[in-house]
C-alpha atoms as a PDB file:
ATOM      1  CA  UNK A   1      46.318   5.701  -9.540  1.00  0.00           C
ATOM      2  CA  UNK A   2      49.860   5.421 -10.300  1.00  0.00           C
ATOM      3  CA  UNK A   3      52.400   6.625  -7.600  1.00  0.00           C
ATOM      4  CA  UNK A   4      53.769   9.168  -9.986  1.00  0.00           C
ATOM      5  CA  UNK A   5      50.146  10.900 -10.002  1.00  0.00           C
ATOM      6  CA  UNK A   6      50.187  10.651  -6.659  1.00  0.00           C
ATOM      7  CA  UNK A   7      53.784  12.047  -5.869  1.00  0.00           C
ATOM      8  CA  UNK A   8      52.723  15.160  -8.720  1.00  0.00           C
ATOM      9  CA  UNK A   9      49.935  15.625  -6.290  1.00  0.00           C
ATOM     10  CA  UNK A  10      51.220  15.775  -2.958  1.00  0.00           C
ATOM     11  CA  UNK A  11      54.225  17.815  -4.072  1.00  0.00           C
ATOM     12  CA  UNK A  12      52.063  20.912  -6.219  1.00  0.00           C
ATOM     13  CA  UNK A  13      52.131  24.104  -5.188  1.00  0.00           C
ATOM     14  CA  UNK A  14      49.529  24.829  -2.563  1.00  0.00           C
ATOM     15  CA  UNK A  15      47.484  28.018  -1.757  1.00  0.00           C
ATOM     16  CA  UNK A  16      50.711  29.266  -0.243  1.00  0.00           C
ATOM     17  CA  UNK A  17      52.669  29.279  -3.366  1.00  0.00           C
ATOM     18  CA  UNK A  18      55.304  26.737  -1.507  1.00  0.00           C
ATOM     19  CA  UNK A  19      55.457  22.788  -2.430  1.00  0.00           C
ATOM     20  CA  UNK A  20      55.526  20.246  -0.123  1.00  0.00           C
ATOM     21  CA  UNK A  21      58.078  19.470   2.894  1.00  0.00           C
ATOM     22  CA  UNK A  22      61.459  19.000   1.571  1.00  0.00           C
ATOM     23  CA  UNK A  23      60.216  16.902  -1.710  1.00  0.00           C
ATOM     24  CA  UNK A  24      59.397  13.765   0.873  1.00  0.00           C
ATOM     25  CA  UNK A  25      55.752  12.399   1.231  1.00  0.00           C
ATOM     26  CA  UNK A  26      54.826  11.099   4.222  1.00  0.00           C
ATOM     27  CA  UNK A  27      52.136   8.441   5.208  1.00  0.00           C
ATOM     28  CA  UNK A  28      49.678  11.539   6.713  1.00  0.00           C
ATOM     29  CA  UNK A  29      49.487  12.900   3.202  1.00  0.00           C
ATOM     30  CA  UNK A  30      48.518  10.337   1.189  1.00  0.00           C
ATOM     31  CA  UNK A  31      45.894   9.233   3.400  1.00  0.00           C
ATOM     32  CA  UNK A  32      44.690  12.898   3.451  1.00  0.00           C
ATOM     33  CA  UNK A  33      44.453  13.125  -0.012  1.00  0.00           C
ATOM     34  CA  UNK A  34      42.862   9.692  -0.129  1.00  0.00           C
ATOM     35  CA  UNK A  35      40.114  11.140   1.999  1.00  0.00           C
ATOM     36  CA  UNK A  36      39.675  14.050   0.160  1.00  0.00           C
ATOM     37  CA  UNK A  37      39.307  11.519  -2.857  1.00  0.00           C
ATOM     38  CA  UNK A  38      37.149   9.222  -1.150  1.00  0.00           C
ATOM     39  CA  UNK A  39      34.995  12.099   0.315  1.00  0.00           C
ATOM     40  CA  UNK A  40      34.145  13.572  -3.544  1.00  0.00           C
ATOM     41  CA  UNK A  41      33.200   9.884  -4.440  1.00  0.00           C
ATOM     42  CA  UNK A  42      31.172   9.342  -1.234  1.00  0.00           C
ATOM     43  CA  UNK A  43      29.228  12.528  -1.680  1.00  0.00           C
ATOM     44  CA  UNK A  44      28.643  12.001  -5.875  1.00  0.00           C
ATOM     45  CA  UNK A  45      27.542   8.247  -5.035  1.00  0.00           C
ATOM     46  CA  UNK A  46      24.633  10.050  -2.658  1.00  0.00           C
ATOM     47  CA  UNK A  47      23.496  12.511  -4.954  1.00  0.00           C
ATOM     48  CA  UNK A  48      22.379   9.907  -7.425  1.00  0.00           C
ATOM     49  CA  UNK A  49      21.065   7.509  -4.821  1.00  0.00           C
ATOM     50  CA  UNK A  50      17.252   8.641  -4.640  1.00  0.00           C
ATOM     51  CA  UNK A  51      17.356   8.412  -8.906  1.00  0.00           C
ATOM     52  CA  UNK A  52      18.458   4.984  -8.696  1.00  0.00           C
ATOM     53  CA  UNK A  53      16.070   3.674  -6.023  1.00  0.00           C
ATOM     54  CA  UNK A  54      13.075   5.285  -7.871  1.00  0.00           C
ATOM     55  CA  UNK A  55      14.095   3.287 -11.011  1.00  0.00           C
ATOM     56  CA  UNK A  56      14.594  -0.110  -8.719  1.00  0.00           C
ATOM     57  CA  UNK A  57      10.851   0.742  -7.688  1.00  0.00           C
ATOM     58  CA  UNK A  58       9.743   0.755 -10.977  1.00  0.00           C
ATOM     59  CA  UNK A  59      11.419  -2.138 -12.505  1.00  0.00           C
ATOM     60  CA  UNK A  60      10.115  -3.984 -10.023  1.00  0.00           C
ATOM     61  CA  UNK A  61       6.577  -3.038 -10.068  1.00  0.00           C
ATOM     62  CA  UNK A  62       6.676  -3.482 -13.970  1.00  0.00           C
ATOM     63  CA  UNK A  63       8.409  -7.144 -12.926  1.00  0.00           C
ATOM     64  CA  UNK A  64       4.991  -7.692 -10.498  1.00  0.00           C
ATOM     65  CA  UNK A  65       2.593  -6.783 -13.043  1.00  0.00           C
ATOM     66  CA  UNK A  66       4.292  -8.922 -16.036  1.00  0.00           C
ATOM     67  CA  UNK A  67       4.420 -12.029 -13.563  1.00  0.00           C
ATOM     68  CA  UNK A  68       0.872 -11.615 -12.711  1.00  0.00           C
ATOM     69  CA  UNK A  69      -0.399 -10.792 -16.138  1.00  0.00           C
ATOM     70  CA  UNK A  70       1.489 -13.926 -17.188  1.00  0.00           C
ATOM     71  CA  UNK A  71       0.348 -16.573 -14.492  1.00  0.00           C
ATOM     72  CA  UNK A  72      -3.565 -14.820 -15.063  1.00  0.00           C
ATOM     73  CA  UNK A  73      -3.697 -15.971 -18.752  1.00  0.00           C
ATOM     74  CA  UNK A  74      -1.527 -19.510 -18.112  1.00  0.00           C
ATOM     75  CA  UNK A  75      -4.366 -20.617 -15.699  1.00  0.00           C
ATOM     76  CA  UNK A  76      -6.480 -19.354 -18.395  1.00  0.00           C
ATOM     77  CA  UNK A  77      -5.110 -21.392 -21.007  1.00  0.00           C
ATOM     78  CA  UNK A  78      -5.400 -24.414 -18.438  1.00  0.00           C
ATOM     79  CA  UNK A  79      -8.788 -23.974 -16.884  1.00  0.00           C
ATOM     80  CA  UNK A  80     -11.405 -26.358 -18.129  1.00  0.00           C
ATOM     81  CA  UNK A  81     -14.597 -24.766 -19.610  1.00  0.00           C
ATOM     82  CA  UNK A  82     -17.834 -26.242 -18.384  1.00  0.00           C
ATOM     83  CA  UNK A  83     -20.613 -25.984 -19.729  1.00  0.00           C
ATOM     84  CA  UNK A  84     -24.503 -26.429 -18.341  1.00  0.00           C
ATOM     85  CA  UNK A  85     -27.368 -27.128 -20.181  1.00  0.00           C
ATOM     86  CA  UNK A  86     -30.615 -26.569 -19.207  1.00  0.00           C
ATOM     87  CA  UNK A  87     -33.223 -29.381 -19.886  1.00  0.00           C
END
């Protein structure tokens, strides 16, 4: 964020109708509109947690199953065939 955005949005017009203190921004309200910013980002990041972790689950069951299915025929492929005879 540039400070210009910044500046444009610690000086608009609040609820109130009136801008901000004397056209001077101090250090309390850019870290309160950092939190405010922070808190949106924080709650947005939850809300698409449980999606997420349900599609980690799945890739890696899927990555389970191909590295078994793979290993099962490669000891195939090198497993000797014997044979018995009956005399």
């Amino acid at each position: 964020m540039s400070i210009r955005l910044i500046r444009q949005l610690l000086l608009a017009p609040d609820e109130s109708g009136e801008s901000g203190e004397s056209g001077r921004v101090s250090l309390s309200d850019v870290e309160q509109k950092l939190r405010e910013l922070g808190g949106s980002a924080q709650s947005l990041a939850t809300d698409a947690a449980p999606p997420v972790i349900g599609a980690l689950v799945a890739a890696g069951a899927v990555a389970v199953a191909a590295v078994y299915l793979l290993g099962r025929r490669r000891g195939r492929r090198q497993a000797s065939v014997l044979e018995i005879r009956r005399v």
